[in-house]
PDB file of N, CA and C in Angstrom:
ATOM      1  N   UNK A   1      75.696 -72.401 212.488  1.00  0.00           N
ATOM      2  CA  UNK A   1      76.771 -72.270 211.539  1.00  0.00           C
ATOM      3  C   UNK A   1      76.913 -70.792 211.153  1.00  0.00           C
ATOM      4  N   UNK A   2      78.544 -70.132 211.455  1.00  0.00           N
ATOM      5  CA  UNK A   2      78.520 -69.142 211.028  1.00  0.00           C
ATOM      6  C   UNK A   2      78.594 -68.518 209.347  1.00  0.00           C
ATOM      7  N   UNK A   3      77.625 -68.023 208.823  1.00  0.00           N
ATOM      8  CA  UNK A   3      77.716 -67.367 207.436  1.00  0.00           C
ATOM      9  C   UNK A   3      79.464 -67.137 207.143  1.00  0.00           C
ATOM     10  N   UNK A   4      79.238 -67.079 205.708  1.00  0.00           N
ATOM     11  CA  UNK A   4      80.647 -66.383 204.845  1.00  0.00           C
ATOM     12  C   UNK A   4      80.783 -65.411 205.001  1.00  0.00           C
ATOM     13  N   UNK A   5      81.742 -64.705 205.027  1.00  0.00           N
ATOM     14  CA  UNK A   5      82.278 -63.319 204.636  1.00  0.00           C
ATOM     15  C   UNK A   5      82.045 -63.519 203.531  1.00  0.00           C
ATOM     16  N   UNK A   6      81.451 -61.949 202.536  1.00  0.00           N
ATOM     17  CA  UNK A   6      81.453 -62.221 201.271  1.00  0.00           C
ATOM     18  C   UNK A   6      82.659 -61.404 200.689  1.00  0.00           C
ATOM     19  N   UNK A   7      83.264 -61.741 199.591  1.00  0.00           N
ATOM     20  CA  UNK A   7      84.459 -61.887 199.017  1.00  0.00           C
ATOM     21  C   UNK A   7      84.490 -61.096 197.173  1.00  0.00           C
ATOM     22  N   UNK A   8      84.983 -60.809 196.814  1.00  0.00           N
ATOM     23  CA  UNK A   8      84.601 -60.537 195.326  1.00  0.00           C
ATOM     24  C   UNK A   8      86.048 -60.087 194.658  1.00  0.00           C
ATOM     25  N   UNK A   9      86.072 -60.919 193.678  1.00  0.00           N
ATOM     26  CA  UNK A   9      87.773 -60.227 192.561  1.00  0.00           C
ATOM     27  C   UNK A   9      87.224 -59.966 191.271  1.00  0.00           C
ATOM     28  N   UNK A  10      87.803 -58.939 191.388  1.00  0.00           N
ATOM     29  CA  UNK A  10      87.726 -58.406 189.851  1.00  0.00           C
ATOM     30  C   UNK A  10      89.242 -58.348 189.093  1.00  0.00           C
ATOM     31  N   UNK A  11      89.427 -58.671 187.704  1.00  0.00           N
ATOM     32  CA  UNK A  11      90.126 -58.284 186.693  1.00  0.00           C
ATOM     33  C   UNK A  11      90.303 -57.356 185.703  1.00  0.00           C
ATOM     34  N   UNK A  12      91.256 -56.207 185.964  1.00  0.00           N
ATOM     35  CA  UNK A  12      91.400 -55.346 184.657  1.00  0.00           C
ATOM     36  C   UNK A  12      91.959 -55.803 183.780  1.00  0.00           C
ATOM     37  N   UNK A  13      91.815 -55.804 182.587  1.00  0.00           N
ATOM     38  CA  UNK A  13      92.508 -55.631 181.481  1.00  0.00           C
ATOM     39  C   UNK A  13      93.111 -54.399 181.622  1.00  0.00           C
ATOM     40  N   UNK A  14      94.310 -54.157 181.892  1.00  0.00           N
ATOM     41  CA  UNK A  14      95.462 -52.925 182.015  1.00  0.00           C
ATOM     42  C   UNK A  14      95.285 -52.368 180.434  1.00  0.00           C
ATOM     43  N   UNK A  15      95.469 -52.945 179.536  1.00  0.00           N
ATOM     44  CA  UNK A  15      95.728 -52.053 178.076  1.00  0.00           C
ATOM     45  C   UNK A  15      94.370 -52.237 177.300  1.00  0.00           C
ATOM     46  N   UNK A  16      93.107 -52.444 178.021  1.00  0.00           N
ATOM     47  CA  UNK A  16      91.935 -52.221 177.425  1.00  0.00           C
ATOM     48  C   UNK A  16      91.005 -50.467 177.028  1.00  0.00           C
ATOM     49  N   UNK A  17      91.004 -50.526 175.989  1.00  0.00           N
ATOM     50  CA  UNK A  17      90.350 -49.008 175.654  1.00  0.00           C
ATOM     51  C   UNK A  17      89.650 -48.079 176.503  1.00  0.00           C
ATOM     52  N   UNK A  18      88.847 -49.312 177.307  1.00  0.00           N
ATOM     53  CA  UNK A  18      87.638 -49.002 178.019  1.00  0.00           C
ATOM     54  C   UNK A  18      88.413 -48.658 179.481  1.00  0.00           C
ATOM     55  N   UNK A  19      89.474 -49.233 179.800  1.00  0.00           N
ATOM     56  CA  UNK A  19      89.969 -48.867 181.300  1.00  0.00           C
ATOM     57  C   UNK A  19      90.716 -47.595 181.273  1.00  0.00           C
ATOM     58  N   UNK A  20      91.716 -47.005 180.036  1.00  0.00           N
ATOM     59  CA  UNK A  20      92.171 -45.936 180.031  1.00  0.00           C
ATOM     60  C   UNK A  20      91.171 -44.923 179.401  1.00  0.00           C
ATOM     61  N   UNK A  21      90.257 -44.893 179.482  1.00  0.00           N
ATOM     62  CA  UNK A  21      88.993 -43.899 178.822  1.00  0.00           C
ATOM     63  C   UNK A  21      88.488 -43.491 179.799  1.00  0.00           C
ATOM     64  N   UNK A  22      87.697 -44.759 180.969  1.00  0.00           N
ATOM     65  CA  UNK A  22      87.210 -44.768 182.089  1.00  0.00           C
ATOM     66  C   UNK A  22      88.189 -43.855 183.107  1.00  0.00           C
ATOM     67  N   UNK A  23      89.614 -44.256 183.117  1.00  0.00           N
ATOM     68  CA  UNK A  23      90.557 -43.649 184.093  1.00  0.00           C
ATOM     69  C   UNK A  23      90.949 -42.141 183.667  1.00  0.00           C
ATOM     70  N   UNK A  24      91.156 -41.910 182.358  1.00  0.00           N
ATOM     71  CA  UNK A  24      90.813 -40.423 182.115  1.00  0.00           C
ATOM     72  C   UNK A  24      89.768 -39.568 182.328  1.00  0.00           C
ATOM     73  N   UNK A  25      88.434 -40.204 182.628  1.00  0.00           N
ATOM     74  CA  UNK A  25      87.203 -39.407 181.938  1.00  0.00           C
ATOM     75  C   UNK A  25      87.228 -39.113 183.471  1.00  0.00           C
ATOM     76  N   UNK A  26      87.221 -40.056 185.054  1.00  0.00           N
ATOM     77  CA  UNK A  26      87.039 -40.044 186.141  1.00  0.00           C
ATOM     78  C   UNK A  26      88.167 -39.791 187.004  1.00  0.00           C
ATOM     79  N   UNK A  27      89.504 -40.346 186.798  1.00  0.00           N
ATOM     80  CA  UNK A  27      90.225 -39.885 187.583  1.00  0.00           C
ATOM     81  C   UNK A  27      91.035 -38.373 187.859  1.00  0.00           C
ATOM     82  N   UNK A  28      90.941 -38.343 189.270  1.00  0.00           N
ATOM     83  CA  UNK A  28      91.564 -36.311 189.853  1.00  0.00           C
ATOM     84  C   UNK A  28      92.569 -36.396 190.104  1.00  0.00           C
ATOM     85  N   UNK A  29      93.742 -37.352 189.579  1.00  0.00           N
ATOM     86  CA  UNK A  29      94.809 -37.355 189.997  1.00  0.00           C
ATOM     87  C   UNK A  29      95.588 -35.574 189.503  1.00  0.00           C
ATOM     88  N   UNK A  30      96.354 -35.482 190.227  1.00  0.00           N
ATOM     89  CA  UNK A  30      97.245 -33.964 190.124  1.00  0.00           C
ATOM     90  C   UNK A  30      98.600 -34.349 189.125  1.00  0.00           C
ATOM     91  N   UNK A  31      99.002 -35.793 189.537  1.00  0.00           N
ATOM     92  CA  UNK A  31     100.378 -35.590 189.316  1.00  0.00           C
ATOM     93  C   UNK A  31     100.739 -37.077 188.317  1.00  0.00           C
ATOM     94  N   UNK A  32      99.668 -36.835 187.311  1.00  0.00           N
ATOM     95  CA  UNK A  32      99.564 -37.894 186.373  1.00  0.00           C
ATOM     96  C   UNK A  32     100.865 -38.054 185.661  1.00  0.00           C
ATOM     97  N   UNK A  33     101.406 -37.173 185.614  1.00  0.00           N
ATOM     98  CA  UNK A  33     103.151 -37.145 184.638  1.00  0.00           C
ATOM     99  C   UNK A  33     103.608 -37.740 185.529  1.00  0.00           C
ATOM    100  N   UNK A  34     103.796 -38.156 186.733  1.00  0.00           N
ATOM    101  CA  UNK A  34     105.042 -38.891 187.352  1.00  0.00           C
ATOM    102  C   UNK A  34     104.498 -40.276 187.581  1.00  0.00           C
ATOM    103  N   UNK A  35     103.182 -40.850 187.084  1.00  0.00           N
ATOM    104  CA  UNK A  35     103.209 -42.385 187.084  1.00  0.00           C
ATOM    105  C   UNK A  35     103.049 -42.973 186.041  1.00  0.00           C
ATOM    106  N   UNK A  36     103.505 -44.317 185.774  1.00  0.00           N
ATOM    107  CA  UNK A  36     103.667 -44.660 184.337  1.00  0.00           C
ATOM    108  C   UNK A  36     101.996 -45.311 184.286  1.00  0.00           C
ATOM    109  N   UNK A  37     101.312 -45.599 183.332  1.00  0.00           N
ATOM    110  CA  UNK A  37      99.993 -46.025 183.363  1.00  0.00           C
ATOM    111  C   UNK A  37      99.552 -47.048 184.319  1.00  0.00           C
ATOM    112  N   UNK A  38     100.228 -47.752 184.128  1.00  0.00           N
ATOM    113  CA  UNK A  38      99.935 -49.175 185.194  1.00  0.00           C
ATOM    114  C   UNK A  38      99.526 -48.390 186.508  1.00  0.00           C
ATOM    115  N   UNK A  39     100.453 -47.931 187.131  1.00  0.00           N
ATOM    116  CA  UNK A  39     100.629 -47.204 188.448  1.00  0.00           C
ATOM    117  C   UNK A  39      99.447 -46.305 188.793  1.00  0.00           C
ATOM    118  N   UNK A  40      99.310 -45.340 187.754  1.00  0.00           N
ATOM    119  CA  UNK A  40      98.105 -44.833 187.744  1.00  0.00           C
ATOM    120  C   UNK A  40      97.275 -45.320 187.622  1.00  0.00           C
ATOM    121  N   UNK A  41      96.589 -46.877 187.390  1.00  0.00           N
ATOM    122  CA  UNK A  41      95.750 -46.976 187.205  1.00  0.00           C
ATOM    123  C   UNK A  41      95.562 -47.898 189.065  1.00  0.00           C
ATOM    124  N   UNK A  42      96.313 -48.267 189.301  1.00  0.00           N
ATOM    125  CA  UNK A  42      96.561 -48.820 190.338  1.00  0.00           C
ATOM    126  C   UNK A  42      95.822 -47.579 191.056  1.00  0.00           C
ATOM    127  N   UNK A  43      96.863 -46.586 191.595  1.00  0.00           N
ATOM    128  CA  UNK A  43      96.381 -45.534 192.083  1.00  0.00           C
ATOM    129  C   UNK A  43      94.992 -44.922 191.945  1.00  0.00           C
ATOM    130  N   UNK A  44      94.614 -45.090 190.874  1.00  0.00           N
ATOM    131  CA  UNK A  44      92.877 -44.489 190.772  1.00  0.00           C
ATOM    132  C   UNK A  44      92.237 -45.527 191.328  1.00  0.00           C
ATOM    133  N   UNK A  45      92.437 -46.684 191.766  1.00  0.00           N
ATOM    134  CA  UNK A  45      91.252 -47.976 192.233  1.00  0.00           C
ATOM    135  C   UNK A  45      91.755 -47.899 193.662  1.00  0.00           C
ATOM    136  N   UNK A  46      92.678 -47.464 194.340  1.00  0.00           N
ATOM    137  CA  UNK A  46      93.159 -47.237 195.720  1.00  0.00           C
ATOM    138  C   UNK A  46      92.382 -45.784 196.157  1.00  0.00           C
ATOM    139  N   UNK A  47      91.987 -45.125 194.673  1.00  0.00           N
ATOM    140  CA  UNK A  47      91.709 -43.369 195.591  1.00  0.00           C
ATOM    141  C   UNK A  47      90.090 -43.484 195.352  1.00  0.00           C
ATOM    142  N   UNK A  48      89.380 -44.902 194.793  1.00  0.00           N
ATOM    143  CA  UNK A  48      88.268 -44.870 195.083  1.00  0.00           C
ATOM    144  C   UNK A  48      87.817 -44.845 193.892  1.00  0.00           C
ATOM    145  N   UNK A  49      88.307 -44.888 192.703  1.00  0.00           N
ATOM    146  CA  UNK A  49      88.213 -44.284 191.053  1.00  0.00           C
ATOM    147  C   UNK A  49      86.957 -46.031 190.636  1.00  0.00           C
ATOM    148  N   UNK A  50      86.802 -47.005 190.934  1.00  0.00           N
ATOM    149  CA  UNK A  50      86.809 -48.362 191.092  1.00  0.00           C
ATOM    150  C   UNK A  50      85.078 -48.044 191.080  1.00  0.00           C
ATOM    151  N   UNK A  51      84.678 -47.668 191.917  1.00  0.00           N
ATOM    152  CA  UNK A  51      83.146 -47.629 191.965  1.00  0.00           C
ATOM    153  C   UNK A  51      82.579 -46.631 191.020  1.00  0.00           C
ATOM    154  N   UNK A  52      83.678 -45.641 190.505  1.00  0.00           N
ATOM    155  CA  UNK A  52      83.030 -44.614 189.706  1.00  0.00           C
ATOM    156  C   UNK A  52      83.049 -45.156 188.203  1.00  0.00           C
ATOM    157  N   UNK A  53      84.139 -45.737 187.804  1.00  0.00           N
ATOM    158  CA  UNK A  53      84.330 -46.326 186.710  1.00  0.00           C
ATOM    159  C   UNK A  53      83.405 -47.681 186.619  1.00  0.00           C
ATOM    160  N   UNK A  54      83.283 -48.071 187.577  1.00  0.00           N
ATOM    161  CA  UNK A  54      82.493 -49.745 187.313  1.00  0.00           C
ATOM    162  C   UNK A  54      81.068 -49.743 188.539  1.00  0.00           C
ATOM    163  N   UNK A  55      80.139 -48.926 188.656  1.00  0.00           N
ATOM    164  CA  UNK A  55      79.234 -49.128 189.809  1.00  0.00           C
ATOM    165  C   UNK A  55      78.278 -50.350 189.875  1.00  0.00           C
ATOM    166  N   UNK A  56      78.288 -51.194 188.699  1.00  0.00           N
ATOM    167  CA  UNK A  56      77.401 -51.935 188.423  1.00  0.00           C
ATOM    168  C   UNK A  56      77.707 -53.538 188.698  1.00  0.00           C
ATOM    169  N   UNK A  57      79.185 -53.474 188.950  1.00  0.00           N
ATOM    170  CA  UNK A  57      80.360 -54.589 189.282  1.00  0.00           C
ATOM    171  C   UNK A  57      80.824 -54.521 190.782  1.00  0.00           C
ATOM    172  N   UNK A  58      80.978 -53.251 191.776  1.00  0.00           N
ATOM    173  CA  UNK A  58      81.179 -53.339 193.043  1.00  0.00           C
ATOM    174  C   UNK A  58      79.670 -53.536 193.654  1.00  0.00           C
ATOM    175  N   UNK A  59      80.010 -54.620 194.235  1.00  0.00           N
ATOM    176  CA  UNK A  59      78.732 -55.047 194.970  1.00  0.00           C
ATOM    177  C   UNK A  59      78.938 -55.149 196.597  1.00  0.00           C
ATOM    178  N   UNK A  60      77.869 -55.026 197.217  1.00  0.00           N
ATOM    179  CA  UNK A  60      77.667 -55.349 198.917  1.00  0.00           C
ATOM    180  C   UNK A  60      77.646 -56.770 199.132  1.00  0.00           C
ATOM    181  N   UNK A  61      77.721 -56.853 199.911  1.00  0.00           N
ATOM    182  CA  UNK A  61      77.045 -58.391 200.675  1.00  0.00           C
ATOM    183  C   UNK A  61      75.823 -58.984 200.661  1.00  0.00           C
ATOM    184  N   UNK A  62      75.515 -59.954 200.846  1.00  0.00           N
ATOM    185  CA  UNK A  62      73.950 -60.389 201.188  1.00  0.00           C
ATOM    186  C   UNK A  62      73.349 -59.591 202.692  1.00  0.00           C
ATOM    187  N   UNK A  63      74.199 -59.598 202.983  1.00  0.00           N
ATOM    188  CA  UNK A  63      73.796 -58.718 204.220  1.00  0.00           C
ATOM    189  C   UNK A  63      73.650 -56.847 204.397  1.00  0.00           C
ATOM    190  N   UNK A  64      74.282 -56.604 203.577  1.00  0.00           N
ATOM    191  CA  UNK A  64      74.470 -55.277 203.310  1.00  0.00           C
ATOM    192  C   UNK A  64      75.456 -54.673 203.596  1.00  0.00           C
ATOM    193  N   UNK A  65      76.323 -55.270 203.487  1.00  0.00           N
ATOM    194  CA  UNK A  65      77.885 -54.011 204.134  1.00  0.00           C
ATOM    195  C   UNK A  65      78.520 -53.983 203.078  1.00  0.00           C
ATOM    196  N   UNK A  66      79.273 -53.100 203.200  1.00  0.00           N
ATOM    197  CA  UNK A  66      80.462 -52.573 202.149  1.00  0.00           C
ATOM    198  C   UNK A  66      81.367 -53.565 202.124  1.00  0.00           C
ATOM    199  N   UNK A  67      82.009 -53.746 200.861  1.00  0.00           N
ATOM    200  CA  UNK A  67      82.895 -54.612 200.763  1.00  0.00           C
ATOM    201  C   UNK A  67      83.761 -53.082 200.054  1.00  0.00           C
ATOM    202  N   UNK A  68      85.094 -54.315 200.712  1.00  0.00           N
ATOM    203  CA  UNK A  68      86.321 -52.705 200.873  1.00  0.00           C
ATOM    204  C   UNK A  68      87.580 -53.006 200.338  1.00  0.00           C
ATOM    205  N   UNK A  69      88.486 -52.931 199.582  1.00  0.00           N
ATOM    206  CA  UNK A  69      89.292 -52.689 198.560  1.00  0.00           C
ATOM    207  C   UNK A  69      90.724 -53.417 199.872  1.00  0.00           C
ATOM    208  N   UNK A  70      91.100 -54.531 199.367  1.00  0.00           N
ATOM    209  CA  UNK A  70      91.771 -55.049 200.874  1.00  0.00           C
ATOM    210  C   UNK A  70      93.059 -55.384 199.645  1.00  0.00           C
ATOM    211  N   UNK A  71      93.104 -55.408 198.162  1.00  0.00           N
ATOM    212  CA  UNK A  71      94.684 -56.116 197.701  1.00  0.00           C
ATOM    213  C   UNK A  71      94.847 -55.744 195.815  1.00  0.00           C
ATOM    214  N   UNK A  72      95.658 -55.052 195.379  1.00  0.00           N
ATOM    215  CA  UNK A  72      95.508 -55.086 194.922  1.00  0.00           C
ATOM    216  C   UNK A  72      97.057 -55.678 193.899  1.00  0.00           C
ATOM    217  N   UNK A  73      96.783 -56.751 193.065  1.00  0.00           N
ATOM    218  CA  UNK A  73      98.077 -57.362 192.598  1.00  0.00           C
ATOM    219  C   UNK A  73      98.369 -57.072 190.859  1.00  0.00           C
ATOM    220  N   UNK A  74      99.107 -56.766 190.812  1.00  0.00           N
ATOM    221  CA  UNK A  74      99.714 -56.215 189.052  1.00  0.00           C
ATOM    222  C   UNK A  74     100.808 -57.405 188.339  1.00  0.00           C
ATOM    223  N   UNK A  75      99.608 -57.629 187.686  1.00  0.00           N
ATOM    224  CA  UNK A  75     100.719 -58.739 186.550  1.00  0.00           C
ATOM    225  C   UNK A  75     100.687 -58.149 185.603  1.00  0.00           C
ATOM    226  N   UNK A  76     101.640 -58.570 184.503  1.00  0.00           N
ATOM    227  CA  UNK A  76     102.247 -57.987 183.169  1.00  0.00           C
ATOM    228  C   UNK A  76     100.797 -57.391 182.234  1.00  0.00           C
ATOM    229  N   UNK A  77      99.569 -57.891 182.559  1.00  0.00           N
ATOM    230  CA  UNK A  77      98.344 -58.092 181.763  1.00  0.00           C
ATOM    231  C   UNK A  77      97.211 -57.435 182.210  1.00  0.00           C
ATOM    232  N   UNK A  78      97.217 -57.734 183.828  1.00  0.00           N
ATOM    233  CA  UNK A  78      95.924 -57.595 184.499  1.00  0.00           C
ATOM    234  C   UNK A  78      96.013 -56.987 185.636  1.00  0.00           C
ATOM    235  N   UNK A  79      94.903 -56.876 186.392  1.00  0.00           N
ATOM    236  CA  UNK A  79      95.150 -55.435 187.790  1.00  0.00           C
ATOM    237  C   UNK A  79      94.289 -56.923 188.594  1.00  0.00           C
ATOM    238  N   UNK A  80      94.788 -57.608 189.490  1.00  0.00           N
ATOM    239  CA  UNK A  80      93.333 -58.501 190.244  1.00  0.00           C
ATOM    240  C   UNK A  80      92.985 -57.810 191.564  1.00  0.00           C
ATOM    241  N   UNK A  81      91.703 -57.315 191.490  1.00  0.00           N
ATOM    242  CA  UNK A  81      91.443 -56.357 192.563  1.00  0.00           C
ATOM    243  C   UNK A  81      90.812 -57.380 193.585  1.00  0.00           C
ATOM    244  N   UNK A  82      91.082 -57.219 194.875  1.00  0.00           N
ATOM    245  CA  UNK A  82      90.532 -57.841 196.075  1.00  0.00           C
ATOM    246  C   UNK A  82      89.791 -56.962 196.505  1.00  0.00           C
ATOM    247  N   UNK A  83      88.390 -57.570 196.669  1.00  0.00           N
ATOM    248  CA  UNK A  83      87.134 -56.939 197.859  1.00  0.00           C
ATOM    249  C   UNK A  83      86.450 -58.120 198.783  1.00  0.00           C
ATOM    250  N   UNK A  84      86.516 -57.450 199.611  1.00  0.00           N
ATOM    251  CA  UNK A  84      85.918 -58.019 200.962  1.00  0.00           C
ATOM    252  C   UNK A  84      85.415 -57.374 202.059  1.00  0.00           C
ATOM    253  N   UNK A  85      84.464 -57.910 203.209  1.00  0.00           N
ATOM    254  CA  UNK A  85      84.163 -57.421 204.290  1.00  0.00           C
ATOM    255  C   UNK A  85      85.520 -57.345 205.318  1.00  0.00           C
ATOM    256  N   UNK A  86      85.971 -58.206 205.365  1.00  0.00           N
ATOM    257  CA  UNK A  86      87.632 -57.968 206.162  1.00  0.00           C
ATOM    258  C   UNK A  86      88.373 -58.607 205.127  1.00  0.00           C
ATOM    259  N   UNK A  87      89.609 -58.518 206.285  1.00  0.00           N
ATOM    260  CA  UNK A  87      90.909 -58.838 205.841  1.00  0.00           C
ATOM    261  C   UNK A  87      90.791 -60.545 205.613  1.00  0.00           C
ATOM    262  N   UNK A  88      90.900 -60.844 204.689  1.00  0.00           N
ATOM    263  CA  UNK A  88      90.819 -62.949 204.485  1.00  0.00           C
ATOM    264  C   UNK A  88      91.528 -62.991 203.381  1.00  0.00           C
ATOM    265  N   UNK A  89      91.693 -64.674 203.259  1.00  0.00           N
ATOM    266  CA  UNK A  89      92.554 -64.911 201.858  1.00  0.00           C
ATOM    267  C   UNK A  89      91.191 -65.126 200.823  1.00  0.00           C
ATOM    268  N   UNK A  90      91.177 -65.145 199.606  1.00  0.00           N
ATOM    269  CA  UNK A  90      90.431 -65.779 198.673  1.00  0.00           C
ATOM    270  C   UNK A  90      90.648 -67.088 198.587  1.00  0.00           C
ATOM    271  N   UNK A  91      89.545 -68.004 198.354  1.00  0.00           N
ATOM    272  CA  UNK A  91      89.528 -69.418 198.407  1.00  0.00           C
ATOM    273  C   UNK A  91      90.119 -69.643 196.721  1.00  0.00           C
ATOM    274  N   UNK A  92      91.341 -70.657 196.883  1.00  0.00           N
ATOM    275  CA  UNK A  92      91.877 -70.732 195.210  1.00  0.00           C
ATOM    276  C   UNK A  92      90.729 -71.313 194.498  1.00  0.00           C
ATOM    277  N   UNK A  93      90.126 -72.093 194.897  1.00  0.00           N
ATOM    278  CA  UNK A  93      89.613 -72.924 193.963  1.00  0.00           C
ATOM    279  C   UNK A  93      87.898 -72.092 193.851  1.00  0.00           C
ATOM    280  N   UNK A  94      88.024 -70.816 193.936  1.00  0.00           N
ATOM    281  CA  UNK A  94      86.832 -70.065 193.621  1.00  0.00           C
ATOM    282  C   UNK A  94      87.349 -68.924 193.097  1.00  0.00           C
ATOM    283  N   UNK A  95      88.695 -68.829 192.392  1.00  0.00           N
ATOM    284  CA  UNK A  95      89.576 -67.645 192.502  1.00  0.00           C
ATOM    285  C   UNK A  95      89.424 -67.618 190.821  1.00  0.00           C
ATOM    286  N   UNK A  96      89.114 -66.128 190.229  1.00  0.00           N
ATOM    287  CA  UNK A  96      89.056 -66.516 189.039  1.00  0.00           C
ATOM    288  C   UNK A  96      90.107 -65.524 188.287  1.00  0.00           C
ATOM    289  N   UNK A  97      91.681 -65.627 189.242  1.00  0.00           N
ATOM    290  CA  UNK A  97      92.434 -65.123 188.736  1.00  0.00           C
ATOM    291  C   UNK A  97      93.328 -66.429 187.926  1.00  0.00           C
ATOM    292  N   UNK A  98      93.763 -66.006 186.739  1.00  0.00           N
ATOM    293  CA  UNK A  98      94.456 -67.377 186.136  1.00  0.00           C
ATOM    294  C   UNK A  98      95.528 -67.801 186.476  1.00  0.00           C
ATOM    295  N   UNK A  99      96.548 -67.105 187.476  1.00  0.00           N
ATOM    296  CA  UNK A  99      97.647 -67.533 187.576  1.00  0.00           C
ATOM    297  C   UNK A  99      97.066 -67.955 188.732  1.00  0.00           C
ATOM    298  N   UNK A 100      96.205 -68.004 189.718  1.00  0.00           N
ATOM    299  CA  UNK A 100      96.022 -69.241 190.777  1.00  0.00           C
ATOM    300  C   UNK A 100      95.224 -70.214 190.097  1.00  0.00           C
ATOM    301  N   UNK A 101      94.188 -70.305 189.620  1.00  0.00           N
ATOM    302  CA  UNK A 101      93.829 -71.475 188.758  1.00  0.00           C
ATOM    303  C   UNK A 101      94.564 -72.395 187.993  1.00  0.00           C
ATOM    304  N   UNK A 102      95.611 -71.642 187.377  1.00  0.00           N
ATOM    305  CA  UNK A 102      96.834 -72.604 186.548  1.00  0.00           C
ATOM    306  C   UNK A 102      97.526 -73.339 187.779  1.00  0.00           C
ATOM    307  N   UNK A 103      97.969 -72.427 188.886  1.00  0.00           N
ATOM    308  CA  UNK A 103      98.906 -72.973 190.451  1.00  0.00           C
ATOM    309  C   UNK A 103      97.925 -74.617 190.612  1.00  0.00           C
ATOM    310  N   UNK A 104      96.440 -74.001 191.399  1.00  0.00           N
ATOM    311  CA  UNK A 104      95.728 -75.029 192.263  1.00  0.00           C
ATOM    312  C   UNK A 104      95.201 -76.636 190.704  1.00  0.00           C
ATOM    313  N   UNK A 105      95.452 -75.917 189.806  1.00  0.00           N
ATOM    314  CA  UNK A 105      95.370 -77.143 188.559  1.00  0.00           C
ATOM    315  C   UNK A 105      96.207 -77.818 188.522  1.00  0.00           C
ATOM    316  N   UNK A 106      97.662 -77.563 188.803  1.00  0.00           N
ATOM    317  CA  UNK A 106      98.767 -78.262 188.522  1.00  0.00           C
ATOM    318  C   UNK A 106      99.477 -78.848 189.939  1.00  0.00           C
ATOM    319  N   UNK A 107      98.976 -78.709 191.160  1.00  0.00           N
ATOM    320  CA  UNK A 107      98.777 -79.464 192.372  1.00  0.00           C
ATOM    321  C   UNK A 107      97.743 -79.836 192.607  1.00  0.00           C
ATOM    322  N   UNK A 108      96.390 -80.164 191.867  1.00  0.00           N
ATOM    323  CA  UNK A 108      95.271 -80.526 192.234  1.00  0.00           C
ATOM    324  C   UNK A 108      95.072 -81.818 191.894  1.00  0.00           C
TER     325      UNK A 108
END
């Protein structure tokens, strides 16, 4: 039997103290006046800002490989970051984003 790919989502709180503190204190962006916060914050977890701000939350595999920044989706509230060894979907019903949990609850 072949093993899992291992998989991992994380959630920002977009208007939490701690994420625009973190994204100021670490991010090198040049051209911070032309994105509105959201964007920038998007942008700092695409330029790698993600492990510097949170090292204790990006994790490897059981096996040891890098898990690698494969999606990242922006709702009105939250940033849901996708990590994985490849490219795969997340399983809903292990998904601990709420707008698929509310989806796979209300067809389940």
């Amino acid at each position: 039997m072949e093993p899992h790919a291992a998989q991992q989502e994380i959630l920002l709180v977009k208007y939490s103290s701690f994420i625009h503190w973190q994204l100021l204190k670490k991010s090198a962006m040049k051209e911070k006046q032309s994105y509105n916060p959201d964007e920038q914050l998007e942008a700092a977890c695409w330029n790698g800002c993600l492990n510097a701000m949170m090292p204790e939350i990006v994790v490897t595999s059981n096996t040891g490989k890098k898990l690698y920044l494969w999606e990242i989706m922006q709702t009105k509230s939250l940033l849901n970051i996708k990590l994985a060894e490849g490219p795969q979907a997340i399983d809903a019903q292990h998904s601990i984003n709420p707008y698929t949990v509310l989806a796979t609850m209300c067809y389940g």
